[in-house]
Structure formats: C-alpha cells, structure tokens
C-alpha atoms as a PDB file:
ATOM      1  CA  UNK A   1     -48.058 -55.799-174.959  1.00  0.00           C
ATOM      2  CA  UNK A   2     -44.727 -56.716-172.582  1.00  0.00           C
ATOM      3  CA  UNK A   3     -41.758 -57.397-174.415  1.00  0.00           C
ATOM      4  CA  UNK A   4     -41.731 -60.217-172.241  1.00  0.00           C
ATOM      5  CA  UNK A   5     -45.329 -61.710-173.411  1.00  0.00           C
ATOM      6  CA  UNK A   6     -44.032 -60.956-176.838  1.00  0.00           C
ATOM      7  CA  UNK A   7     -41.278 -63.291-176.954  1.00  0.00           C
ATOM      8  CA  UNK A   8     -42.940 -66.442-175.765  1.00  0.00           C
ATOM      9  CA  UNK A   9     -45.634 -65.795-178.338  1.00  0.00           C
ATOM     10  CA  UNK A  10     -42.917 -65.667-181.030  1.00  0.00           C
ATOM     11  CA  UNK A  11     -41.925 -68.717-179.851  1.00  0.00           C
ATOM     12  CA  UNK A  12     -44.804 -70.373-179.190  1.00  0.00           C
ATOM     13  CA  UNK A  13     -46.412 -69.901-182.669  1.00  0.00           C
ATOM     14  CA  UNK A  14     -43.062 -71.077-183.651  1.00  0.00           C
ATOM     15  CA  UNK A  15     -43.891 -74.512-181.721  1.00  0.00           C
ATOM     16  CA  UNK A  16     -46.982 -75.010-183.624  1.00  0.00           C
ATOM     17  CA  UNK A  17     -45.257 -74.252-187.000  1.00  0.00           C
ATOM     18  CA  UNK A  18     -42.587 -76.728-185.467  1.00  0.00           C
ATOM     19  CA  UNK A  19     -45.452 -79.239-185.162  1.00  0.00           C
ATOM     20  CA  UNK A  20     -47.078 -78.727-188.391  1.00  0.00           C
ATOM     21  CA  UNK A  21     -43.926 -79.189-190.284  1.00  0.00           C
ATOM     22  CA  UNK A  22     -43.047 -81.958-188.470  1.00  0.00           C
ATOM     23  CA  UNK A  23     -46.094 -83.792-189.582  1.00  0.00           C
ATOM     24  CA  UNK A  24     -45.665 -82.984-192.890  1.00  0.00           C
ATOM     25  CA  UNK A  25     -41.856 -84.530-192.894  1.00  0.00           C
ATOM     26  CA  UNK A  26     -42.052 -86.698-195.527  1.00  0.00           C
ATOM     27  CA  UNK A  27     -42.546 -84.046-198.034  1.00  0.00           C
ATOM     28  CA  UNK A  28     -39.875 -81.296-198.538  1.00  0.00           C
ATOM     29  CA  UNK A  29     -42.083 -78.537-197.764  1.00  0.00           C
ATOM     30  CA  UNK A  30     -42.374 -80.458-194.229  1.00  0.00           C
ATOM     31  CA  UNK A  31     -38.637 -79.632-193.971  1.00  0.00           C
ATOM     32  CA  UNK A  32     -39.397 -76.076-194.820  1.00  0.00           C
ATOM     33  CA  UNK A  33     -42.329 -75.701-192.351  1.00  0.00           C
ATOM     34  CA  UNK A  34     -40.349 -77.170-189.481  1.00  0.00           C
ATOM     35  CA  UNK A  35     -37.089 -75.247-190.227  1.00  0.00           C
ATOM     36  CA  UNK A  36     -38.839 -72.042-190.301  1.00  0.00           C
ATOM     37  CA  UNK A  37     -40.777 -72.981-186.943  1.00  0.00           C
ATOM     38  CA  UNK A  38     -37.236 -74.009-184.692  1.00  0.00           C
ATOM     39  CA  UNK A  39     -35.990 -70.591-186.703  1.00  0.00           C
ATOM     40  CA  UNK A  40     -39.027 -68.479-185.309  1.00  0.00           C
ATOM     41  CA  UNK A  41     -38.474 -70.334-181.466  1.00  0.00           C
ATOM     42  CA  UNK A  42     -35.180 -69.667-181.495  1.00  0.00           C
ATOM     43  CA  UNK A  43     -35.616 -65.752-182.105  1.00  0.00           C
ATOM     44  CA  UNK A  44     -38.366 -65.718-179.496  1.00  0.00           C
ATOM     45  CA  UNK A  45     -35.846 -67.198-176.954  1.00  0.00           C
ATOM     46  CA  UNK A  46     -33.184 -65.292-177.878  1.00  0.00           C
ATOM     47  CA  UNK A  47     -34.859 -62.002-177.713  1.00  0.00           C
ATOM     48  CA  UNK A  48     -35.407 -63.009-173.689  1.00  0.00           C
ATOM     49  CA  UNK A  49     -32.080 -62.524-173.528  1.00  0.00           C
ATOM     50  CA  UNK A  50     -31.179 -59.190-175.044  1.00  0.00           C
ATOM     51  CA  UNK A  51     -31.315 -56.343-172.411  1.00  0.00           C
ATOM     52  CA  UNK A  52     -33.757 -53.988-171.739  1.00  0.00           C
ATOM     53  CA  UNK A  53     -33.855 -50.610-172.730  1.00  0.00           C
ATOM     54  CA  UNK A  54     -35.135 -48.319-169.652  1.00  0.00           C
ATOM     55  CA  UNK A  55     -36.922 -44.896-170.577  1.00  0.00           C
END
C-alpha cells in the first residue's frame, strides 16, 4: 500500500471515530472517543506532509 493511500485512511478512520465520539458527547467517554479521532486525523494529515524518502 502507497504511503499516500495510507495517510488518508489514517485519517479517514479517524473521521468516523470523530463521528462516533461526537455522538456520544454527552458522556465523558464521548470526549475521549472524539479527542482520539481529531488526534488520529491530524497524524494522517500531517504525515502528507513529511517528505519522501527515495530508494
């Protein structure tokens, strides 16, 4: 798998955890959940940016 593809399924499965945690919001694990999710999208994005390593 591309490093490329990689990333945006990091952060996709990161927008679903988003999306479960934010229905769960009234409860603190909801806080958790969605935390963790905007945590795992911003990793995915951010590993678009770092450089690539040519062999």
């Amino acid at each position: 798998m591309k490093s490329t593809s990689t990333s945006w399924l990091v952060a996709g499965t990161g927008a679903l955890v988003s999306a479960l945690g934010w229905r769960m919001l009234p409860k603190k694990t909801g806080a958790g959940i969605l935390g963790f999710g905007l945590a795992q999208v911003a990793l995915g994005l951010a590993d678009r940016l770092r450089p690539q390593v040519r062999q």
